[in-house]
C-alpha atoms as a PDB file:
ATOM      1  CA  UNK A   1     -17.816 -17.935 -15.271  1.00  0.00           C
ATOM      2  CA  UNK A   2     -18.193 -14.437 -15.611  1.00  0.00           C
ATOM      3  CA  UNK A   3     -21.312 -12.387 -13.908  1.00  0.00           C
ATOM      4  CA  UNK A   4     -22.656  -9.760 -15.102  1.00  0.00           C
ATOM      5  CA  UNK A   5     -24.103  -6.784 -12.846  1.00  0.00           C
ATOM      6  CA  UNK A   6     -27.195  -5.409 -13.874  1.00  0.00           C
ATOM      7  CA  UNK A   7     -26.514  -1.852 -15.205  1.00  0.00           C
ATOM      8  CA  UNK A   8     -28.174   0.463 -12.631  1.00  0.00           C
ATOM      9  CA  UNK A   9     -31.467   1.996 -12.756  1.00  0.00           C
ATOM     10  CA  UNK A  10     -31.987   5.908 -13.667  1.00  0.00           C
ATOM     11  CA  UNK A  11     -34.677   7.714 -13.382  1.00  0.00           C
ATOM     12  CA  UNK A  12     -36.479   8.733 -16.792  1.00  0.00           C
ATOM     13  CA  UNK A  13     -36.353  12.427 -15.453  1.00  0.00           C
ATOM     14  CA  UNK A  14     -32.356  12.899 -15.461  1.00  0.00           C
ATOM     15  CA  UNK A  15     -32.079  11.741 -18.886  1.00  0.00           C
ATOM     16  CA  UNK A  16     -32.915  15.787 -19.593  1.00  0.00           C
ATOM     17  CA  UNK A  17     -30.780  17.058 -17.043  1.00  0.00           C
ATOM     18  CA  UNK A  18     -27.595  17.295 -18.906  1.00  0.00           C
ATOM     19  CA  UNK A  19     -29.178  19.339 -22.045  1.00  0.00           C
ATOM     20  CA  UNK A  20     -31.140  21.621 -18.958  1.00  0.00           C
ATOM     21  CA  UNK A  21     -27.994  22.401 -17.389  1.00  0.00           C
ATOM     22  CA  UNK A  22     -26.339  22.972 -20.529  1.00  0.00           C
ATOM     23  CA  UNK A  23     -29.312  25.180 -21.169  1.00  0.00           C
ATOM     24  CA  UNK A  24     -29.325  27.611 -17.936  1.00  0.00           C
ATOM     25  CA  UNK A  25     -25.417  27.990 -18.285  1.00  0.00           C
ATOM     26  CA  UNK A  26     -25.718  29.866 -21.464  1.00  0.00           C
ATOM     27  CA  UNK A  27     -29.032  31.398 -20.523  1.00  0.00           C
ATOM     28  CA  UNK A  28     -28.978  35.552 -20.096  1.00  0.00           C
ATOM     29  CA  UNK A  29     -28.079  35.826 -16.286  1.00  0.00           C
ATOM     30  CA  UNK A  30     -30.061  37.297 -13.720  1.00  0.00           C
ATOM     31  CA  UNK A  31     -27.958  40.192 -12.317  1.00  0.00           C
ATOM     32  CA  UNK A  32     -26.702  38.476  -9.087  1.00  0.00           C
ATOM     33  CA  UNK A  33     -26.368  41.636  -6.957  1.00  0.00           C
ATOM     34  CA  UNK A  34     -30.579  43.197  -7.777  1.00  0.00           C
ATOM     35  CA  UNK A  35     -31.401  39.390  -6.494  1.00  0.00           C
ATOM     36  CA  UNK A  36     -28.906  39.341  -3.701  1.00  0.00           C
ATOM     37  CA  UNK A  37     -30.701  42.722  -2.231  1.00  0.00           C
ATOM     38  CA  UNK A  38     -34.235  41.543  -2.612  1.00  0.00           C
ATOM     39  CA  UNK A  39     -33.057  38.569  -0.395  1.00  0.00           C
ATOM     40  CA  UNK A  40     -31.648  41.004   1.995  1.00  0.00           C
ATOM     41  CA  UNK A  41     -34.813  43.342   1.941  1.00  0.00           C
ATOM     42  CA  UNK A  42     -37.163  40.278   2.313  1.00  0.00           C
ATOM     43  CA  UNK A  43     -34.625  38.904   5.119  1.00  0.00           C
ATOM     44  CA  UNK A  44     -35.357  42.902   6.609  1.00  0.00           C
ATOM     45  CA  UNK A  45     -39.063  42.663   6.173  1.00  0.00           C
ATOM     46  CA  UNK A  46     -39.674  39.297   8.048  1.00  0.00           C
ATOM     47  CA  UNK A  47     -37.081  40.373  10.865  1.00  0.00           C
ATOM     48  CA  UNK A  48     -40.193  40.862  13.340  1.00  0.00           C
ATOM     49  CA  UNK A  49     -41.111  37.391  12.724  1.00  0.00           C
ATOM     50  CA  UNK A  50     -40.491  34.118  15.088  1.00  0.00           C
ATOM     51  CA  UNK A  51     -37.937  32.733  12.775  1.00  0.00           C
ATOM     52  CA  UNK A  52     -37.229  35.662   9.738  1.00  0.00           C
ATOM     53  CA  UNK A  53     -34.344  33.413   8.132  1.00  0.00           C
ATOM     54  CA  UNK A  54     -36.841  30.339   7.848  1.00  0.00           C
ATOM     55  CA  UNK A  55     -39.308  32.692   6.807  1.00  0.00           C
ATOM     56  CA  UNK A  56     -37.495  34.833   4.392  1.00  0.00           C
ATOM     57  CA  UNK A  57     -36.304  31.070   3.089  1.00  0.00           C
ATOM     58  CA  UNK A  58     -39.444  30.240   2.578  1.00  0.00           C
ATOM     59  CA  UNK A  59     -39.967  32.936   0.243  1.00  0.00           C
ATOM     60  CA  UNK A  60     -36.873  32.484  -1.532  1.00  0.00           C
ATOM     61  CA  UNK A  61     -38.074  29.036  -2.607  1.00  0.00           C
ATOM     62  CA  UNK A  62     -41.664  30.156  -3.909  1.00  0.00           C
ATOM     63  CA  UNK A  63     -40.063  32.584  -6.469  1.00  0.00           C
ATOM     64  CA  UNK A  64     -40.115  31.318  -9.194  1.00  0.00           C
ATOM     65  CA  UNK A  65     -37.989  33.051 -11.452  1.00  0.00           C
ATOM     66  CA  UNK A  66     -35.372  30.760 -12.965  1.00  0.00           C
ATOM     67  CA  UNK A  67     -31.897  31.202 -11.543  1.00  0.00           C
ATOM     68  CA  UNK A  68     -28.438  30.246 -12.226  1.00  0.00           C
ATOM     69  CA  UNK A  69     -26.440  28.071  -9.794  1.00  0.00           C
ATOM     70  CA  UNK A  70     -24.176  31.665  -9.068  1.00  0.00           C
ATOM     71  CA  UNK A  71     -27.000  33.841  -7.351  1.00  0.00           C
ATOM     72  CA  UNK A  72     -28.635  30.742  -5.900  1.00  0.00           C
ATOM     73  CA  UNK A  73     -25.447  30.348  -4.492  1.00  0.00           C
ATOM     74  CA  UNK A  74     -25.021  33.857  -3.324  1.00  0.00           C
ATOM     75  CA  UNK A  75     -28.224  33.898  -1.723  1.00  0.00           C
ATOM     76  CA  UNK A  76     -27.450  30.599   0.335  1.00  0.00           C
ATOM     77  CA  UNK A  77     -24.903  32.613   1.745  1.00  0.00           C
ATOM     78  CA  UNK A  78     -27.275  35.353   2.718  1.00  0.00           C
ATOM     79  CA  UNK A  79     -29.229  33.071   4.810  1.00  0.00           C
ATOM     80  CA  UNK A  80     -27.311  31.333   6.122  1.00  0.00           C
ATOM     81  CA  UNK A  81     -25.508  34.046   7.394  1.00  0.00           C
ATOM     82  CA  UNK A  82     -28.586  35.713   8.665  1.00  0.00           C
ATOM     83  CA  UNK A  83     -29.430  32.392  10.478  1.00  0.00           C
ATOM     84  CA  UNK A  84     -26.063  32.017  12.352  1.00  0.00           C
ATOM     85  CA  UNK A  85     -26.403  35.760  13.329  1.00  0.00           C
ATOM     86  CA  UNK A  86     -29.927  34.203  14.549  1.00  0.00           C
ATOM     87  CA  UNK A  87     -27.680  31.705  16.657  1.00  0.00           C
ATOM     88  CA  UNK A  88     -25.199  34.195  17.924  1.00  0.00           C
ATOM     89  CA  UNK A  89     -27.927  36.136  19.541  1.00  0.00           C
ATOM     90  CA  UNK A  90     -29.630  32.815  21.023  1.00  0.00           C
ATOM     91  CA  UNK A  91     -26.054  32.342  22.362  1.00  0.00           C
ATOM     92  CA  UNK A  92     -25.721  35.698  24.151  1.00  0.00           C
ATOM     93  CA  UNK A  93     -29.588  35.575  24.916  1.00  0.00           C
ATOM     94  CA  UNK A  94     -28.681  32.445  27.329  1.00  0.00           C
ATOM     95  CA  UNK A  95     -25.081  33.330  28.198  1.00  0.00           C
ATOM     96  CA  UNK A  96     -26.760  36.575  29.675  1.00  0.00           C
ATOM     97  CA  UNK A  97     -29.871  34.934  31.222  1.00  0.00           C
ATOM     98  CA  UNK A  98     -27.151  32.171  32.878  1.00  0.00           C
ATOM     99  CA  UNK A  99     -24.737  34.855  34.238  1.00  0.00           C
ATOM    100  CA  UNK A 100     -27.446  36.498  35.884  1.00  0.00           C
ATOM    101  CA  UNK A 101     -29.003  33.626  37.658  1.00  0.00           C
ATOM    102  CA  UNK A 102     -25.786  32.258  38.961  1.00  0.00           C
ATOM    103  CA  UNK A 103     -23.430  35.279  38.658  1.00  0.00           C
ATOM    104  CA  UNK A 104     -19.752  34.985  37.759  1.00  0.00           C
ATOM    105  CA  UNK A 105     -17.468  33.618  40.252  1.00  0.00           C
ATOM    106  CA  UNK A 106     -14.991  30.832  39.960  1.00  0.00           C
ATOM    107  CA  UNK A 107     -17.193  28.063  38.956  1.00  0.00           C
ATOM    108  CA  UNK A 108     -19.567  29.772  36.289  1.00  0.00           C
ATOM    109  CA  UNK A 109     -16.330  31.709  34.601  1.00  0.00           C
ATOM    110  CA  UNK A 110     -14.851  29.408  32.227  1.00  0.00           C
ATOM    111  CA  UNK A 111     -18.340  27.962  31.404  1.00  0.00           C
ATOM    112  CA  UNK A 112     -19.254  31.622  30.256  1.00  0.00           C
ATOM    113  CA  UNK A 113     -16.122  32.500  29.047  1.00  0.00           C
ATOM    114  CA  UNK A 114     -17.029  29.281  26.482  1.00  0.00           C
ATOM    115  CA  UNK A 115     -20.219  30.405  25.781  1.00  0.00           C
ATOM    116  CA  UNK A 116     -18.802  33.603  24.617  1.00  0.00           C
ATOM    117  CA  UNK A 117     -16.133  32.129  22.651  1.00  0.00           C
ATOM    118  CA  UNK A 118     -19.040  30.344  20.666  1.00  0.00           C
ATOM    119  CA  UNK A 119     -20.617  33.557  20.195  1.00  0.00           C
ATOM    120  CA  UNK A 120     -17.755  35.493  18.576  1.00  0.00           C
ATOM    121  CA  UNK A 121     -16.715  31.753  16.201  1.00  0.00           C
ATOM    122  CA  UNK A 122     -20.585  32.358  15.106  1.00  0.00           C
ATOM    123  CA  UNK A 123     -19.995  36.325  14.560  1.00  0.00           C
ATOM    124  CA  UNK A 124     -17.130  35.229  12.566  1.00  0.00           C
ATOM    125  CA  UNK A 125     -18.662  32.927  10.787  1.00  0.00           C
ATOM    126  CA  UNK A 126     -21.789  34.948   9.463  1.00  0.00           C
ATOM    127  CA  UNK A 127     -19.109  37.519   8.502  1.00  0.00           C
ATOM    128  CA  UNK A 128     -16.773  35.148   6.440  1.00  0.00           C
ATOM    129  CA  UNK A 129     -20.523  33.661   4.705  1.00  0.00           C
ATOM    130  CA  UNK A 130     -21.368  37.857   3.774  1.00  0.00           C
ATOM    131  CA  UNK A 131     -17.782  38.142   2.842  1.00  0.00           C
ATOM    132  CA  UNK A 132     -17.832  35.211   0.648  1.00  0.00           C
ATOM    133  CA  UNK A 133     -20.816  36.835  -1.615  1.00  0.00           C
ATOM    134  CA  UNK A 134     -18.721  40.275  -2.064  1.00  0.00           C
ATOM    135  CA  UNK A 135     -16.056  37.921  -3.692  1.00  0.00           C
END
């Protein structure tokens, strides 16, 4: 007795994917590096803002202007290096504010000493994300 699985459902909508993608590969490309600085100029322009990564993001997603998976990509990396730099400076924001309302002294030190350490690993992080998009 042999059973037979039903063959899984798809959704009408992929059947075009494969000719779409095929499409936008051979598509003229949108020079990665003119997009790349408009997502760094927007990311400058909303800096005053509560949350300019979010915001610039935001932006990012109503253009409209069709885009290969390479500057998409790219500009990912913008962000979210811009939003880890946004965590670094949370991270000294609060290492600061603890140090001065308890001070440094034997029990405080290795808990800021932590904090800091956190701080750089996000500095290094946002670094090796920018780095990643001059590749």
């Amino acid at each position: 007795m042999s059973t037979m699985l039903p063959e899984p459902l798809r959704p009408a909508g992929l059947d075009a994917l494969p000719d779409h993608v095929a499409t936008v590969g051979t598509a003229e490309e949108q020079p990665t590096t003119d997009w790349i600085d408009d997502v760094r100029s927007a990311l400058a322009f909303n800096e005053g803002a509560q949350h300019p990564t979010v915001m610039t993001l935001r932006d990012v997603l109503l253009d409209d202007t069709e885009r290969t998976p390479e500057p998409a990509l790219a500009a990912a990396r913008v962000l979210l290096a811009a939003h880890t730099r946004e965590l670094s400076a949370l991270a000294r924001r609060d290492t600061n504010a603890y140090r001065d309302e308890h001070g440094v002294n034997r029990n405080t030190r290795g808990l800021l000493t932590g904090m800091q350490h956190t701080r750089r690993l996000l500095d290094d992080h946002a670094l090796t994300l920018d780095g990643q998009h001059a590749q």
